[in-house]
N, C-alpha and C. Protein backbone atom coordinates (compact mmCIF):
# COMPACT_ATOMS: atom_id res chain seq x y z
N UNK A 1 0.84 -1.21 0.00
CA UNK A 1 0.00 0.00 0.00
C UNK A 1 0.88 1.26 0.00
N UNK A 2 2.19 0.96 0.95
CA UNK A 2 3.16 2.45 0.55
C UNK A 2 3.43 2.67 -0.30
N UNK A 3 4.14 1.43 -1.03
CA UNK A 3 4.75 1.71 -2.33
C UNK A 3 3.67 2.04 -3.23
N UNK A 4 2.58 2.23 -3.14
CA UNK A 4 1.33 2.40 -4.44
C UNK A 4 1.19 4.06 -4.34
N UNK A 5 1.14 4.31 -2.74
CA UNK A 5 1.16 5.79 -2.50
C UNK A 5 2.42 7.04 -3.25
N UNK A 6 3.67 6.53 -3.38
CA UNK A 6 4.52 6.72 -3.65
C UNK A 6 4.58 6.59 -5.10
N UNK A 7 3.65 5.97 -5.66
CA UNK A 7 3.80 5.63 -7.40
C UNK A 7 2.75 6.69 -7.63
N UNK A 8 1.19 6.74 -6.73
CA UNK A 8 0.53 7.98 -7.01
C UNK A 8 1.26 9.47 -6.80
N UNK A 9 2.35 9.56 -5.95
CA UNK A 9 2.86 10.96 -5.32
C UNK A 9 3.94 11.10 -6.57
N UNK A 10 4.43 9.98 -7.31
CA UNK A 10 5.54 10.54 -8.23
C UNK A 10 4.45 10.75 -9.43
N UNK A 11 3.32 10.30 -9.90
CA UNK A 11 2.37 10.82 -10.81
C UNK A 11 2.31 12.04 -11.10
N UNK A 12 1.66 12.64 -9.51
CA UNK A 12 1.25 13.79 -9.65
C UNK A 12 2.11 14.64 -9.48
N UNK A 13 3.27 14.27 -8.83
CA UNK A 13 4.74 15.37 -9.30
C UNK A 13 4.81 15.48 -10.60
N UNK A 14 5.14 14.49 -11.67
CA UNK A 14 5.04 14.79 -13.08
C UNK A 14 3.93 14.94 -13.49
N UNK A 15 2.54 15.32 -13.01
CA UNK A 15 1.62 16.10 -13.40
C UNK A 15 2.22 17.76 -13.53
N UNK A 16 2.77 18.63 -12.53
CA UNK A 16 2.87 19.48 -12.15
C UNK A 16 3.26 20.35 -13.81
N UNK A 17 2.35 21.06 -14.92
CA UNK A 17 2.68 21.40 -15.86
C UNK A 17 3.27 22.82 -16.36
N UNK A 18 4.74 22.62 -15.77
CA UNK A 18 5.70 23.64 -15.54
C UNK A 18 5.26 24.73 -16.77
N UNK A 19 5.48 24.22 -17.90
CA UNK A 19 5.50 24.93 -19.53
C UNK A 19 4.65 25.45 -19.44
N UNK A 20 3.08 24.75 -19.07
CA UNK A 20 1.95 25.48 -19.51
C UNK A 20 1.91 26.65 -18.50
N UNK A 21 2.19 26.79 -17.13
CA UNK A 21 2.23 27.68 -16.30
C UNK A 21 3.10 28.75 -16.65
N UNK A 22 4.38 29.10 -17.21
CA UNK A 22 5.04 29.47 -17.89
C UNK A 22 4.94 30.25 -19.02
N UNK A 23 4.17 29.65 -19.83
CA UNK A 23 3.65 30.04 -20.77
C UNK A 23 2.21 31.25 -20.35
N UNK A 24 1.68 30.68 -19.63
CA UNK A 24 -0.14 31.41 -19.01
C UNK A 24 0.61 32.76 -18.24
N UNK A 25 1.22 32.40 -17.39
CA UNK A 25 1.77 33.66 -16.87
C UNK A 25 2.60 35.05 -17.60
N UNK A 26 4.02 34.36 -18.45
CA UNK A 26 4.36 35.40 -19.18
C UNK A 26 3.44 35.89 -20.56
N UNK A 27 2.85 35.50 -21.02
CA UNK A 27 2.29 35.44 -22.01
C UNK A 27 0.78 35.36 -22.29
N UNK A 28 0.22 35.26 -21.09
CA UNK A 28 -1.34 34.84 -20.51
C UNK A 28 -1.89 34.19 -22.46
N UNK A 29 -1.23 33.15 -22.75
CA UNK A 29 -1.59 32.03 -23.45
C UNK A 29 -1.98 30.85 -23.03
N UNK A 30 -2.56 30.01 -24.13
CA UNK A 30 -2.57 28.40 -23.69
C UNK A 30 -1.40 27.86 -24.16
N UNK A 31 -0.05 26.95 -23.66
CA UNK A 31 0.64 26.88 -24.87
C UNK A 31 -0.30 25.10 -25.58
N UNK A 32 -1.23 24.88 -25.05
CA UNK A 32 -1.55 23.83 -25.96
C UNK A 32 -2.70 24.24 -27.01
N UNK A 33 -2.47 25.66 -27.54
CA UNK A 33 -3.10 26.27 -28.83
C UNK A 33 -1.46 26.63 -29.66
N UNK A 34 -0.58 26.36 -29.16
CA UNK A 34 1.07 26.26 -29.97
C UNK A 34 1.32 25.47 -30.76
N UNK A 35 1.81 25.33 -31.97
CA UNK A 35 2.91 24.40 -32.21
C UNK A 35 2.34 23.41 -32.13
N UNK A 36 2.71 22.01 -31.33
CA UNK A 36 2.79 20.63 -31.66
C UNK A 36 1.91 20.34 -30.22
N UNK A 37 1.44 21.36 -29.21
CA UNK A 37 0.00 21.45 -28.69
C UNK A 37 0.70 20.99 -27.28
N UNK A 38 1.90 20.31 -27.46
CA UNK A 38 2.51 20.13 -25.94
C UNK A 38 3.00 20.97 -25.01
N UNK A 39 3.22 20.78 -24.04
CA UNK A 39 3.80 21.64 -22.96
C UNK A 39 5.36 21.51 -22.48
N UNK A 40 5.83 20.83 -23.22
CA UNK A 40 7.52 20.53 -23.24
C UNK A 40 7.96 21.97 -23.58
N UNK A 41 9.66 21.51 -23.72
CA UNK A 41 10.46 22.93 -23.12
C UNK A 41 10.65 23.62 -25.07
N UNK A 42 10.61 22.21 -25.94
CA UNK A 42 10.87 23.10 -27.07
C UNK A 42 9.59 23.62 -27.60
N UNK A 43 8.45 23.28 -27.73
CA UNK A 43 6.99 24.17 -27.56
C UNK A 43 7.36 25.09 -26.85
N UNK A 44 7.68 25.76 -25.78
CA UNK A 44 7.32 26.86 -24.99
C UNK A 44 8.64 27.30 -25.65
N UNK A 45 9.80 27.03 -25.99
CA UNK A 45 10.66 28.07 -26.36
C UNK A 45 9.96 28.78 -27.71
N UNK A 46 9.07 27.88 -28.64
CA UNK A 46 8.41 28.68 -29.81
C UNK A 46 7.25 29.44 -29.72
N UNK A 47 6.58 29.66 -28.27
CA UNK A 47 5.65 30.37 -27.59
C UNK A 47 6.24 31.79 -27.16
N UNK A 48 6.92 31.23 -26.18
CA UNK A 48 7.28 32.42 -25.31
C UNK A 48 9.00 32.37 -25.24
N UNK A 49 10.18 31.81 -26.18
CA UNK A 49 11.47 32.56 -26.23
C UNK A 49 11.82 31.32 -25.63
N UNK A 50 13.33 31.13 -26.19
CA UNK A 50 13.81 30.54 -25.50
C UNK A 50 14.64 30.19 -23.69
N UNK A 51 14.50 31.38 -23.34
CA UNK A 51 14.56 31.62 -22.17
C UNK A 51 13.45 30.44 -21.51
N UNK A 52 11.99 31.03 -21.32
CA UNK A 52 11.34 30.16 -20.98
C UNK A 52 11.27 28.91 -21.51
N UNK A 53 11.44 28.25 -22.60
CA UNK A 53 11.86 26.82 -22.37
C UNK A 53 13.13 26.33 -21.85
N UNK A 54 13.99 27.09 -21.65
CA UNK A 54 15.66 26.56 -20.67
C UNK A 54 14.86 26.45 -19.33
N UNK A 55 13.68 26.97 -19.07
CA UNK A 55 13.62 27.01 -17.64
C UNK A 55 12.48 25.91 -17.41
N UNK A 56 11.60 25.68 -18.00
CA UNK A 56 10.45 24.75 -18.48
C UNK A 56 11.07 23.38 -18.56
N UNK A 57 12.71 23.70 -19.62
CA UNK A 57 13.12 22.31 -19.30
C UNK A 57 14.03 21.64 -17.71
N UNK A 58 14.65 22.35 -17.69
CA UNK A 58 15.07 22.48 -15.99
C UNK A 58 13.91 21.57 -14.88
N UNK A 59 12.97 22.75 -14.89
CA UNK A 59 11.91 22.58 -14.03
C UNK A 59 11.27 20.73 -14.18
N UNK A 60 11.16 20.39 -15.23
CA UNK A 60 10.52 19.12 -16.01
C UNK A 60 11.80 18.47 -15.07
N UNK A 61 12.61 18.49 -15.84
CA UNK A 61 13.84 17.19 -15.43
C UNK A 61 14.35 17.55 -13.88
N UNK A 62 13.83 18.55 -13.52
CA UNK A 62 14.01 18.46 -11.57
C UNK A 62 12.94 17.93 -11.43
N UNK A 63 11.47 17.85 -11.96
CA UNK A 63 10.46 17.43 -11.00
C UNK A 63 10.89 15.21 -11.07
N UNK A 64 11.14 15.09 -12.33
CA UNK A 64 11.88 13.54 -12.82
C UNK A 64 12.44 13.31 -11.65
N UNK A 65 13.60 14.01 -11.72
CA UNK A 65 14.90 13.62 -10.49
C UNK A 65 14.46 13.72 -9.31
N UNK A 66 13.60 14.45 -8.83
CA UNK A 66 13.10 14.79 -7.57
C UNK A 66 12.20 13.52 -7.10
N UNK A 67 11.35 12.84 -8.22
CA UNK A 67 10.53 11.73 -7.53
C UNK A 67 10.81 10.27 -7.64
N UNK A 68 12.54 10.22 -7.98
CA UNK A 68 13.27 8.88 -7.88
C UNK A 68 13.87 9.67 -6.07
N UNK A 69 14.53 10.44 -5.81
CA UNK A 69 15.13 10.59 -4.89
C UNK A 69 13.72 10.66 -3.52
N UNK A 70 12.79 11.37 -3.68
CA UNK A 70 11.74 11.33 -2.65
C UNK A 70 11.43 9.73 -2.61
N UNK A 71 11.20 8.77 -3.59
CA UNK A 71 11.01 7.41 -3.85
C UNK A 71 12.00 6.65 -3.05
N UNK A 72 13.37 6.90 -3.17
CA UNK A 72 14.32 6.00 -2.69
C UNK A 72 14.55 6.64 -0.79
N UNK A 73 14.32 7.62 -0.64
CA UNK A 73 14.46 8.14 1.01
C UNK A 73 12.95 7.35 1.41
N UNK A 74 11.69 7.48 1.18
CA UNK A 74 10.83 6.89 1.11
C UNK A 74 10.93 5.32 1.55
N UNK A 75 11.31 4.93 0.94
CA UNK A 75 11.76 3.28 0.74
C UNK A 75 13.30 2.51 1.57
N UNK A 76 13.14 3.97 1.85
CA UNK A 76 15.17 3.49 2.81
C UNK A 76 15.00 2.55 3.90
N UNK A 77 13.67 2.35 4.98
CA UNK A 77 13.29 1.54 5.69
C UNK A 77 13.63 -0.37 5.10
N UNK A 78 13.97 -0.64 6.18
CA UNK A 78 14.17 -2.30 5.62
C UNK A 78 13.64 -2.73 5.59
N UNK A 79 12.16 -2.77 6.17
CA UNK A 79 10.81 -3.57 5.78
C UNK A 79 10.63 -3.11 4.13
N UNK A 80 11.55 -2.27 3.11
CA UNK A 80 11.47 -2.11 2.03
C UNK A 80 12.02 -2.65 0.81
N UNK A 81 12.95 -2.99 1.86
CA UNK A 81 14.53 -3.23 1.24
C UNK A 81 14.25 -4.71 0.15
N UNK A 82 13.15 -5.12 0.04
CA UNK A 82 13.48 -6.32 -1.17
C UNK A 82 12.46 -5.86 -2.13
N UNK A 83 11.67 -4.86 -2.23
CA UNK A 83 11.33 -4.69 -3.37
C UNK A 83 11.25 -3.41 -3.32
N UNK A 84 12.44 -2.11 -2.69
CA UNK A 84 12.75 -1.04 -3.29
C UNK A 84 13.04 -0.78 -4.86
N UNK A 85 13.89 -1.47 -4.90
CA UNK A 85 13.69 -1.26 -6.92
C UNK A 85 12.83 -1.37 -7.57
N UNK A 86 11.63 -2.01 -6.96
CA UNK A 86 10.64 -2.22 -8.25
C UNK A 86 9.61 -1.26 -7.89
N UNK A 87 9.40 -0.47 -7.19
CA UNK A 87 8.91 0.56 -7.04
C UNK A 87 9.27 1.86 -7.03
N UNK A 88 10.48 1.94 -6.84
CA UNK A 88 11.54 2.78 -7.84
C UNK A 88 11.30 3.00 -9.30
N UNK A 89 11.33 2.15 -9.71
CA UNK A 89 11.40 2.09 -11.32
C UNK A 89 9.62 1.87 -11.64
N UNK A 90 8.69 1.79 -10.66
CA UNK A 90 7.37 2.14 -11.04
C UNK A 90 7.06 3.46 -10.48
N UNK A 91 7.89 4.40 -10.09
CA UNK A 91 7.92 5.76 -9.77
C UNK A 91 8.56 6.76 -10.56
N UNK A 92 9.56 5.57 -11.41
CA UNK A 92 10.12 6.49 -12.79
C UNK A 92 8.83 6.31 -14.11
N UNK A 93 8.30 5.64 -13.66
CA UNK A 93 6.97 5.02 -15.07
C UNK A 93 6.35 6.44 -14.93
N UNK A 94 5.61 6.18 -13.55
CA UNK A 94 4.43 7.19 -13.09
C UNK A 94 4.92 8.85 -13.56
N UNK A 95 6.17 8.97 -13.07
CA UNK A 95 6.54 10.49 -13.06
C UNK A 95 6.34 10.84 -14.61
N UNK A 96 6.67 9.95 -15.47
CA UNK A 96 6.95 10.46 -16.88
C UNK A 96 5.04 10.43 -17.67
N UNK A 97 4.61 9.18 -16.82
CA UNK A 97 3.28 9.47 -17.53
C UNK A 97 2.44 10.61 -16.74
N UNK A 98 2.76 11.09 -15.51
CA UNK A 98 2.11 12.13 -15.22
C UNK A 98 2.52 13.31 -16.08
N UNK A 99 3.55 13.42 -16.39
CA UNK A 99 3.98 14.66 -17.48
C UNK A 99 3.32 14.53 -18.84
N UNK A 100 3.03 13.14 -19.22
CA UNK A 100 2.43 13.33 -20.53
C UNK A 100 0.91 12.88 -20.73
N UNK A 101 0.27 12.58 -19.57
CA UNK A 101 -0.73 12.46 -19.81
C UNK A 101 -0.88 13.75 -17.95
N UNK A 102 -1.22 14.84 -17.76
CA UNK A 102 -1.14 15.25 -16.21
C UNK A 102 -2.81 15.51 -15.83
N UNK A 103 -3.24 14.91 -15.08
CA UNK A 103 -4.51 15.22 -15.08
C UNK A 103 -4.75 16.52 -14.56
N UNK A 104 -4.21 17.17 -14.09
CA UNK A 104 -4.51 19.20 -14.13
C UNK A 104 -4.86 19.85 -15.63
N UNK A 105 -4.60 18.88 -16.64
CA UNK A 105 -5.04 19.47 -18.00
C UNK A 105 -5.34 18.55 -18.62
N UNK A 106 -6.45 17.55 -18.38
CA UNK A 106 -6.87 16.89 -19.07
C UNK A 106 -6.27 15.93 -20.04
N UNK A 107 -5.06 15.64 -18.99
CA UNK A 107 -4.72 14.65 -19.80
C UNK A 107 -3.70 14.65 -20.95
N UNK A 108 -3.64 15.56 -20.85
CA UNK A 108 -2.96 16.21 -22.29
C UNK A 108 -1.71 17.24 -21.71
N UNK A 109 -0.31 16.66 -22.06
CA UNK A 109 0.97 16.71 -21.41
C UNK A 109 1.85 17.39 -22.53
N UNK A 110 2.92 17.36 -22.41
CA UNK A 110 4.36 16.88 -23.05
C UNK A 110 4.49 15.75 -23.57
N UNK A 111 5.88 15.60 -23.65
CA UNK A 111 6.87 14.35 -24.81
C UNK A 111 7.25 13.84 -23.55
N UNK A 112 7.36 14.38 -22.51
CA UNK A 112 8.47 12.80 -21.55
C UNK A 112 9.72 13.08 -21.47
N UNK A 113 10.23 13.84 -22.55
CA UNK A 113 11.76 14.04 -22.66
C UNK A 113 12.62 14.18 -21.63
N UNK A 114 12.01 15.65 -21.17
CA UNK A 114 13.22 16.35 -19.93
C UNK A 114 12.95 15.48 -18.96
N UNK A 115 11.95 15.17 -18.05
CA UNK A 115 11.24 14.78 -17.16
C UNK A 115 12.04 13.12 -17.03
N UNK A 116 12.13 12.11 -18.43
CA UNK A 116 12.56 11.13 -18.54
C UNK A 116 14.37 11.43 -18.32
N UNK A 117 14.52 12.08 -18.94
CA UNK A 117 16.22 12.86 -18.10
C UNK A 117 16.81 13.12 -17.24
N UNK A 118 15.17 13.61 -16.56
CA UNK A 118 15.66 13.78 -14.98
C UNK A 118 15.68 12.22 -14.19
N UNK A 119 14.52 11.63 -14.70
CA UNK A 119 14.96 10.24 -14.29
C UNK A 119 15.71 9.52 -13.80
N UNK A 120 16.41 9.67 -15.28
CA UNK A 120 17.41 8.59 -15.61
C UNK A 120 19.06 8.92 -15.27
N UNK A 121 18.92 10.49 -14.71
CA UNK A 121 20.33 11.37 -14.54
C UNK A 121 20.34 10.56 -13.33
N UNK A 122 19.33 10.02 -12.68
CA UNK A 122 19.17 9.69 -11.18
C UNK A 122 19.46 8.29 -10.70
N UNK A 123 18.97 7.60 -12.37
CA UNK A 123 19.50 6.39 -11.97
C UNK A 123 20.45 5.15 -12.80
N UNK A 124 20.28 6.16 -13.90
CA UNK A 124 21.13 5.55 -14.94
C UNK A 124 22.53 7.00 -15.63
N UNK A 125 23.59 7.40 -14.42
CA UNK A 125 23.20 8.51 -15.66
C UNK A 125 24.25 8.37 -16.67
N UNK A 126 25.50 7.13 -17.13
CA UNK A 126 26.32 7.07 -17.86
C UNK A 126 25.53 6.75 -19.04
N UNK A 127 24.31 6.38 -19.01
CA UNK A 127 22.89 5.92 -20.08
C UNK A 127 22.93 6.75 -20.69
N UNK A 128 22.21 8.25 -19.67
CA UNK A 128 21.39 9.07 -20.09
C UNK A 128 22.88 10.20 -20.67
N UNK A 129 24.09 9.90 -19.94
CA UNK A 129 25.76 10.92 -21.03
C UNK A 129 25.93 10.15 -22.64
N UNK A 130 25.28 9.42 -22.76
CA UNK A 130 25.67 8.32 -23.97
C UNK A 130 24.65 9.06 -24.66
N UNK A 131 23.14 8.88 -24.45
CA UNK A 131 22.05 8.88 -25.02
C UNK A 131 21.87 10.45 -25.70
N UNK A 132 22.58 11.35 -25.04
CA UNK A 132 22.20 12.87 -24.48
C UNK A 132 23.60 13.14 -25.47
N UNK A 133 24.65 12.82 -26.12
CA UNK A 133 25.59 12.34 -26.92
C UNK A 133 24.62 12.22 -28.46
N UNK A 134 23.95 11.32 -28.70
CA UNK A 134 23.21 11.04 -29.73
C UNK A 134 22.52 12.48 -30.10
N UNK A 135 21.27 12.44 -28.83
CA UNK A 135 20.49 13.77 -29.07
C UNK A 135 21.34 14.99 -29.95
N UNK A 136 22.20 15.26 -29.05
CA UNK A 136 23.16 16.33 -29.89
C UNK A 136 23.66 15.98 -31.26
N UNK A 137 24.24 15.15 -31.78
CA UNK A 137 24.11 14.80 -32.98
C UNK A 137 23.32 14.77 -33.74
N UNK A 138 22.13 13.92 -33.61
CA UNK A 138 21.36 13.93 -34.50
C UNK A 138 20.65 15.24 -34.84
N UNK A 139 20.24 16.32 -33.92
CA UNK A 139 19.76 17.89 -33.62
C UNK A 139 20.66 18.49 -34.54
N UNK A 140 22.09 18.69 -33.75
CA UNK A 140 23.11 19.41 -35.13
C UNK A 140 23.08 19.29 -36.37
N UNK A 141 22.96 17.58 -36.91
CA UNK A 141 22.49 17.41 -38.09
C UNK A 141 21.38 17.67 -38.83
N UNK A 142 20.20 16.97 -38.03
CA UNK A 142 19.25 17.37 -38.77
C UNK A 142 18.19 18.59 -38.32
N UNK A 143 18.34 19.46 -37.15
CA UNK A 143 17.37 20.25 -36.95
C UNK A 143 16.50 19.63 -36.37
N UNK A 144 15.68 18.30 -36.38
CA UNK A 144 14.65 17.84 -35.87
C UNK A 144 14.93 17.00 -34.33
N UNK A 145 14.32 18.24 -33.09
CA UNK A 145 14.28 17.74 -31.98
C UNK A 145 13.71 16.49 -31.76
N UNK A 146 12.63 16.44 -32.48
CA UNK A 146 11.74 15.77 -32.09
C UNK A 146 12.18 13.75 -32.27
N UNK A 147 13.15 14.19 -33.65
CA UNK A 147 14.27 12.85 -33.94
C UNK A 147 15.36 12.26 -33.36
N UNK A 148 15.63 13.36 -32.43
CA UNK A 148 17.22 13.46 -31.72
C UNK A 148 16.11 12.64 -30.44
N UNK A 149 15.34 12.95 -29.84
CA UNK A 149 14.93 12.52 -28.87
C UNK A 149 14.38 10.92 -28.74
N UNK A 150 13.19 10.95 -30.04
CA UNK A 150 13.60 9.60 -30.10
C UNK A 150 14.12 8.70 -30.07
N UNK A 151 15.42 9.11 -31.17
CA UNK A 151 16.17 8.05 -31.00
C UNK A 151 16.92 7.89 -29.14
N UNK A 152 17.57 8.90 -28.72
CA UNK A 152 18.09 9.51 -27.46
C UNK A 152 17.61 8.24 -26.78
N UNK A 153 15.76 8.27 -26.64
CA UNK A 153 15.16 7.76 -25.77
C UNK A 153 15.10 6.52 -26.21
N UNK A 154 15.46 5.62 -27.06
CA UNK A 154 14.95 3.88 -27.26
C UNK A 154 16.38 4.15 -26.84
N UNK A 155 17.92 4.62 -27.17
CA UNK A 155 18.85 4.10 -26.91
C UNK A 155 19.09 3.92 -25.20
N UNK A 156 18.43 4.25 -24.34
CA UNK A 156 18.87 4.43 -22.88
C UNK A 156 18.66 3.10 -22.25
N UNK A 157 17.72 1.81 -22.90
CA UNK A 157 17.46 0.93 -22.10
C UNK A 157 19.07 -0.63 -22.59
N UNK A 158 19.71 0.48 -23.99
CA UNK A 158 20.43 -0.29 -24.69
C UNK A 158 21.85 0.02 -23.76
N UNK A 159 21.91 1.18 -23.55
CA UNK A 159 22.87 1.59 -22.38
C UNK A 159 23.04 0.96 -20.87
N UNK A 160 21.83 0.82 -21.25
CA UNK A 160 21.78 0.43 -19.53
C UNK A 160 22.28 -1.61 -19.80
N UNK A 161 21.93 -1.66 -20.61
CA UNK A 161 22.09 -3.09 -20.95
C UNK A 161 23.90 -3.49 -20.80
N UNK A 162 24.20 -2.90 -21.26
CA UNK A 162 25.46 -3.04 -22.02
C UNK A 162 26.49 -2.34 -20.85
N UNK A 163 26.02 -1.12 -19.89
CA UNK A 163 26.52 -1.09 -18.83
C UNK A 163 26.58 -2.14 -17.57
N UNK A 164 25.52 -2.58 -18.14
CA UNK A 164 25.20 -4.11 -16.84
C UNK A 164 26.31 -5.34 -17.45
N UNK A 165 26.44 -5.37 -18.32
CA UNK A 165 27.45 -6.34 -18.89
C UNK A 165 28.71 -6.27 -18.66
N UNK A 166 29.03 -4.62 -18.34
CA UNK A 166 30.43 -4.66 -18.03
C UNK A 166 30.51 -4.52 -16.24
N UNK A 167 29.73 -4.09 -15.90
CA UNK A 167 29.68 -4.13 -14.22
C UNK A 167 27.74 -4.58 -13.66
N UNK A 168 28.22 -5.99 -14.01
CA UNK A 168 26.80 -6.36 -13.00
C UNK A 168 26.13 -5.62 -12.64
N UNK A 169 24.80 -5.25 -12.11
CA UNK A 169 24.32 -4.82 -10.69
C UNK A 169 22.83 -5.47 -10.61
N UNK A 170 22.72 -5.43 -9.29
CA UNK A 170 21.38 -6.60 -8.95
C UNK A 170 20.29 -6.00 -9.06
N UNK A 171 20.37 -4.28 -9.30
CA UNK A 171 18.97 -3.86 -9.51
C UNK A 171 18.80 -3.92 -11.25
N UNK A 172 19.26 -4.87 -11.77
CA UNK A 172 19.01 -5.03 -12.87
C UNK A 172 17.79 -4.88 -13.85
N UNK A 173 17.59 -5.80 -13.64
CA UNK A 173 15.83 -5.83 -13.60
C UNK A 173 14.95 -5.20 -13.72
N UNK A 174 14.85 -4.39 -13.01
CA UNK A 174 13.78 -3.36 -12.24
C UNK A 174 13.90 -1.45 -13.05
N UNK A 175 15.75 -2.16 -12.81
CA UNK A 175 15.97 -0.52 -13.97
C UNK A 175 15.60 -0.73 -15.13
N UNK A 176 16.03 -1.77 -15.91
CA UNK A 176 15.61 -2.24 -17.04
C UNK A 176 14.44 -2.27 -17.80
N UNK A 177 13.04 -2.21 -17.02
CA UNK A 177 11.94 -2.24 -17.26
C UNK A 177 11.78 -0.84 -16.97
N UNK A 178 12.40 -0.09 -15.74
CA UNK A 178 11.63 1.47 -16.23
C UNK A 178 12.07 1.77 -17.26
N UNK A 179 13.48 1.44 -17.83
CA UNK A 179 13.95 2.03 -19.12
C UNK A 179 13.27 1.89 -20.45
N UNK A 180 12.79 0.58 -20.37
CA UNK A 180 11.88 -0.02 -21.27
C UNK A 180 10.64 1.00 -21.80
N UNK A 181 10.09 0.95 -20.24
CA UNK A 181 8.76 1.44 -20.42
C UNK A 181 8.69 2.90 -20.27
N UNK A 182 9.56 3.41 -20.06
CA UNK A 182 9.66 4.93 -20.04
C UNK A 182 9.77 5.19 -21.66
N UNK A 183 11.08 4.61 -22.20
CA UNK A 183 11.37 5.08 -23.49
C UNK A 183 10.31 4.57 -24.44
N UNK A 184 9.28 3.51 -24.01
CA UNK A 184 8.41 3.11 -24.58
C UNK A 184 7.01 4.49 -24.55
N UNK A 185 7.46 5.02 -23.66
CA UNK A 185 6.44 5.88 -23.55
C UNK A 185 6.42 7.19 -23.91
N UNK A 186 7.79 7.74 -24.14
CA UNK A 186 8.84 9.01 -24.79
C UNK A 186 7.94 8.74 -26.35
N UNK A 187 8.30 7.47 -26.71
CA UNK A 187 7.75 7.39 -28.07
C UNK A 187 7.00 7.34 -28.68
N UNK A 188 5.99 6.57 -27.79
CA UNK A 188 4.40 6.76 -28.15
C UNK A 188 3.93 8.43 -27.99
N UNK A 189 4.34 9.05 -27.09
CA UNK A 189 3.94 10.42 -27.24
C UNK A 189 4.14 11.48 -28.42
N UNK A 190 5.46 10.87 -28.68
CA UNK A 190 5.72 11.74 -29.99
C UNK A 190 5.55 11.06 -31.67
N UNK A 191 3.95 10.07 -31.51
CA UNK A 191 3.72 9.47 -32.68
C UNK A 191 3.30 10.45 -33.49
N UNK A 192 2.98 11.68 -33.40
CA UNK A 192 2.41 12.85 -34.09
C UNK A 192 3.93 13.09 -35.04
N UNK A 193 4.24 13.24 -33.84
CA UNK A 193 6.15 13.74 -34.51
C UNK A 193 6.53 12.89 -35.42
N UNK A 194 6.45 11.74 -35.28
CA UNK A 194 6.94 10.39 -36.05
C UNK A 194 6.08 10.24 -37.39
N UNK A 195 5.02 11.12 -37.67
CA UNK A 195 4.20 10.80 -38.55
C UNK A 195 4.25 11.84 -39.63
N UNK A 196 5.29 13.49 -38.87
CA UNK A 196 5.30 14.50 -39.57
C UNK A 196 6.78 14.34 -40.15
N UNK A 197 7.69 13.30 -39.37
CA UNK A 197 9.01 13.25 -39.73
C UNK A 197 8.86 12.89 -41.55
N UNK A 198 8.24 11.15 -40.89
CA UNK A 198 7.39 10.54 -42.59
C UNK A 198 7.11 11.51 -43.88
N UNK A 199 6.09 12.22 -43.28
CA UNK A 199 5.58 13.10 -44.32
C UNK A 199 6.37 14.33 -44.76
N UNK A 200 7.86 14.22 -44.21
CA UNK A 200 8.81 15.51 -44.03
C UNK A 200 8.38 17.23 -43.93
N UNK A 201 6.83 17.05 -42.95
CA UNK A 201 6.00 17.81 -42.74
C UNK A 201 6.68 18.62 -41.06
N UNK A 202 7.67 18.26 -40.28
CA UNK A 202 7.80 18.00 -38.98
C UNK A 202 8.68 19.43 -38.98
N UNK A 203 8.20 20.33 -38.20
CA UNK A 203 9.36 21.93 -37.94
C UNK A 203 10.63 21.20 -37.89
N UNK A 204 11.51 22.22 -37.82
CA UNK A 204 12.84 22.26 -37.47
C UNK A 204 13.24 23.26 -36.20
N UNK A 205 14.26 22.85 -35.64
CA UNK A 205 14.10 23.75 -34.54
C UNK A 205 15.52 24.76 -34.66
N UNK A 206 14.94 26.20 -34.58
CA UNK A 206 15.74 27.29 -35.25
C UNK A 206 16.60 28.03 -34.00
């Protein structure tokens, strides 16, 4: 029953919809009448400047990092101690789908990106220096955030794989599946993106 409380409390932390607040305040807009209708940091930089998305993205990937670390102090008790990881890594699920689905707006979020960053800085983060490596590449090259991230995000559960190969660790498992299902979920959000890439219909980011 704790650990369920703790999967609802990291939800509604990544409910908390930094961008759109951001956006309503400087700008008294919706930013989901913007752009690609999300509340992520590169939407609000094409709303309201890039300033406010450096800070939109910040804010996103502290609220991530913030509800693995409240999760693991949470769970520090030893009546916890054999299935801390797997509620860990169902507190990295929750945080990212509260950002993209947040029920303060109906449901209707962000990409997962920063938020999945903050994550993974927390628990994977030689993953997320590898993955965050790609992003930049592929962005420099092609302009399209929305591609750099994708890919970024399927590669982190491949990182984590391949880091476990060279140094064991017993929370194997457990990371493995948030990685899974996080980056599984980075991607399903940005099927809009994936469909404008196709149609070479998809902005570029300037």
């Amino acid at each position: 029953m704790f650990g369920l409380l703790i999967v609802a409390l990291a939800y509604l932390l990544g409910s908390i919809p930094f961008g759109y607040v951001i956006v309503r305040a400087s700008k008294h807009a919706d930013i989901r009448e913007t752009g690609s209708g999300g509340t992520g940091a590169t939407n609000v930089s094409r709303r309201a400047g890039k300033g406010a998305g450096v800070l939109t993205l910040l804010l996103d990937g502290l609220k991530g990092a913030a509800s693995i670390l409240v999760a693991r102090l949470l769970l520090a008790e030893p009546a916890f101690s054999a299935d801390a990881s797997w509620w860990i890594a169902a507190a990295a699920i929750a945080v990212i789908v509260g950002h993209i689905f947040p029920v303060w707006l109906g449901f209707r979020g962000g990409k997962g990106v920063a938020t999945g960053v903050g994550v993974f800085l927390v628990l994977a983060p030689l993953a997320v220096a590898f993955a965050g490596v790609i992003f930049l590449v592929i962005v420099l090259l092609t302009r399209y955030v929305s591609l750099g991230s994708i890919v970024a995000a399927a590669t982190i559960p491949l990182f984590v794989v391949i880091r476990n190969h060279i140094t064991p660790d017993a929370e194997f498992a457990p990371l493995l599946s948030g990685a899974v299902a996080g980056a599984a979920l980075i991607i399903f959000a940005h099927r809009g993106n994936i469909e404008r890439l196709i149609k070479r219909t998809e902005s570029r980011f300037r």
